[in-house]
C-alpha atoms as a PDB file:
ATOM      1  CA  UNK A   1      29.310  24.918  23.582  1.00  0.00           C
ATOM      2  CA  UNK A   2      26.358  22.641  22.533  1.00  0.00           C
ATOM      3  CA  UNK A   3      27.165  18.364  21.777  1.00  0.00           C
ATOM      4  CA  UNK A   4      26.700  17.181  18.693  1.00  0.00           C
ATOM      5  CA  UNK A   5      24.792  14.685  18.599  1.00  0.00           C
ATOM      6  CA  UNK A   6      25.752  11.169  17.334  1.00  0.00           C
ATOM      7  CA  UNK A   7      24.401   8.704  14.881  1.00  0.00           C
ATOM      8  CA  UNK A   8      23.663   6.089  17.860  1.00  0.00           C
ATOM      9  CA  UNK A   9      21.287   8.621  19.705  1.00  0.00           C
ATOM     10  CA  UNK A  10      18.303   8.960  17.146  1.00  0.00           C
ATOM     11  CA  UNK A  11      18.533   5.275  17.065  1.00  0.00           C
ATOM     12  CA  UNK A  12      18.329   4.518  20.478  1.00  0.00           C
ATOM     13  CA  UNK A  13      14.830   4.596  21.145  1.00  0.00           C
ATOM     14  CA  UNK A  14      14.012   2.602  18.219  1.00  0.00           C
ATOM     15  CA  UNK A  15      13.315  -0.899  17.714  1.00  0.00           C
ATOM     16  CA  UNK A  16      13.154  -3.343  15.049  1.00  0.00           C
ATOM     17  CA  UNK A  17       8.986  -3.404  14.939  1.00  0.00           C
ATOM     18  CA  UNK A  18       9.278   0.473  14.598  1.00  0.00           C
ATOM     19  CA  UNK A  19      12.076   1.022  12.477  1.00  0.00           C
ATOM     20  CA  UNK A  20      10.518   0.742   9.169  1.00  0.00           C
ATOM     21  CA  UNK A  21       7.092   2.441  10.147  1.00  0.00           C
ATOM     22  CA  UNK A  22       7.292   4.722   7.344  1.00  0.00           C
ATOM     23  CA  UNK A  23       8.174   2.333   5.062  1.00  0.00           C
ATOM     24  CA  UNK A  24       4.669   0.684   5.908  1.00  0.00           C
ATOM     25  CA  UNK A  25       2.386   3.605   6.597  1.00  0.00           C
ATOM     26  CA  UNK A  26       0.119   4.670   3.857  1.00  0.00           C
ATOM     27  CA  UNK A  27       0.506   8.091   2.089  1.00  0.00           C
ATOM     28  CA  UNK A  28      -2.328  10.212   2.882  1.00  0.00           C
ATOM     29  CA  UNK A  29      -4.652  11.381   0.529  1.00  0.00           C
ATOM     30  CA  UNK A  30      -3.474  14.887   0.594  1.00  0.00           C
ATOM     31  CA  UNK A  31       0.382  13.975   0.067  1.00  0.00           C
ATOM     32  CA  UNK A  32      -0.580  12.154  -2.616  1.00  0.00           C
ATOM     33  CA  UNK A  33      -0.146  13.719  -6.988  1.00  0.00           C
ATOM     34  CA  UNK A  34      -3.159  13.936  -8.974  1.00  0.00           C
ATOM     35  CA  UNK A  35      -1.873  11.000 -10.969  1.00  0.00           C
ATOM     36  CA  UNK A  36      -0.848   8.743  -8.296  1.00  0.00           C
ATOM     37  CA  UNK A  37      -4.820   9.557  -6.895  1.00  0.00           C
ATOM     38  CA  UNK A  38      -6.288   8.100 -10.376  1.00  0.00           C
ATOM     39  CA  UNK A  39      -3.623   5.639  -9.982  1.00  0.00           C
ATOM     40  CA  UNK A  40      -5.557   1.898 -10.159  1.00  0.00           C
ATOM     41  CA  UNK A  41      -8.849   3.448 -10.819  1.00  0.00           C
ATOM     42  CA  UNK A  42      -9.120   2.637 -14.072  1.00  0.00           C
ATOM     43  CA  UNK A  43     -11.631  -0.228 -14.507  1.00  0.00           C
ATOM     44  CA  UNK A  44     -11.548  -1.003 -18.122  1.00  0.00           C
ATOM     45  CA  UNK A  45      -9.306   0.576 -21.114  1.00  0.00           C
ATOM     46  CA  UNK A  46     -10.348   0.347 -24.454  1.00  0.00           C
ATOM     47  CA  UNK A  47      -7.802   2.038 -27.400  1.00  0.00           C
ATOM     48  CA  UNK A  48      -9.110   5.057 -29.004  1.00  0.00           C
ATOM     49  CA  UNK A  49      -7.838   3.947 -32.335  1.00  0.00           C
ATOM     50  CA  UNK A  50      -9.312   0.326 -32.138  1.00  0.00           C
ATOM     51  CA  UNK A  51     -12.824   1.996 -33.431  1.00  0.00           C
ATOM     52  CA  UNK A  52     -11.386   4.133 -36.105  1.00  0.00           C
ATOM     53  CA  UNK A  53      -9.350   1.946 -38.099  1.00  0.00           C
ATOM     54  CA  UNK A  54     -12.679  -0.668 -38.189  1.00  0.00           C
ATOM     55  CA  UNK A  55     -14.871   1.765 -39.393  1.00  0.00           C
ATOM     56  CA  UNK A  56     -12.155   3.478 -42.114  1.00  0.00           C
ATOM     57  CA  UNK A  57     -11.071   0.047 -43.450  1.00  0.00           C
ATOM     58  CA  UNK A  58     -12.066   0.706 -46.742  1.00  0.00           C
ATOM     59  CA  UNK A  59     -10.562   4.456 -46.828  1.00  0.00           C
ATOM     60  CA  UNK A  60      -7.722   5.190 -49.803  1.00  0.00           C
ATOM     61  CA  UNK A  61      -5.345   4.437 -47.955  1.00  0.00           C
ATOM     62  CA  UNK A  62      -6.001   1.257 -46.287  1.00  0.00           C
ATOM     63  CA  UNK A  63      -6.238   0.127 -50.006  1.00  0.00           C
ATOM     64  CA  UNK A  64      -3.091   1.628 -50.501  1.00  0.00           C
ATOM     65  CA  UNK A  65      -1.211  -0.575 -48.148  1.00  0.00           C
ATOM     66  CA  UNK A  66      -3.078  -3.722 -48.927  1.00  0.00           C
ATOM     67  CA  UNK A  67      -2.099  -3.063 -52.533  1.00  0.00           C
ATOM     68  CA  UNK A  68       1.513  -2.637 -51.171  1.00  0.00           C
ATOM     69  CA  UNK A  69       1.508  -5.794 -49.331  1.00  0.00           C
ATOM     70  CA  UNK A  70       0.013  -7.575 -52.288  1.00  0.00           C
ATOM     71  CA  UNK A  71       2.434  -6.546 -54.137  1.00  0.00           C
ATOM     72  CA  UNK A  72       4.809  -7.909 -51.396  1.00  0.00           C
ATOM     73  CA  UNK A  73       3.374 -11.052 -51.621  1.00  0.00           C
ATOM     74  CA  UNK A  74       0.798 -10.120 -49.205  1.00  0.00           C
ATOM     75  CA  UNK A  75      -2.038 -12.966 -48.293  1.00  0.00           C
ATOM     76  CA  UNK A  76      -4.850 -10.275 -48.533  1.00  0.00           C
ATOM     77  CA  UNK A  77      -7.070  -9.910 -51.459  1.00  0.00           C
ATOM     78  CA  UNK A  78      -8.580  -6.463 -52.788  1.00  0.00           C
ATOM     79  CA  UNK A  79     -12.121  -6.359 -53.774  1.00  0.00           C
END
């Protein structure tokens, strides 16, 4: 019949510079997901939608809502 082994005996050999190794070791590459490997590389974002609602201010309905919130109250004038 084989011993089981105890909690204390994987422990033993340890100490408390070497405990937490893996807690301080760096993935490698390889173990890594796609996304966590794009993760911080990302210089600069600029929205998508930032360009398209400057160039279609004056579409139908952007006039539509500032006609809403001028009839609201609204501070914005039509032209």
């Amino acid at each position: 019949m084989t011993k089981r082994p105890t909690e204390k005996e994987p422990l033993k050999d340890l100490d408390a510079h070497t405990s937490h190794a893996d807690e301080l070791a760096e993935p490698l590459p390889q173990e890594l997901s796609p996304l966590d490997r794009l993760r911080g590389s990302v210089k600069h974002y600029e929205p998508v939608w930032d360009s398209l609602w400057e160039e279609n201010e004056d579409s139908p309905v952007s006039k539509g809502q500032r006609q809403q919130s001028d009839d609201q109250g609204g501070s914005e004038q039509t032209s």
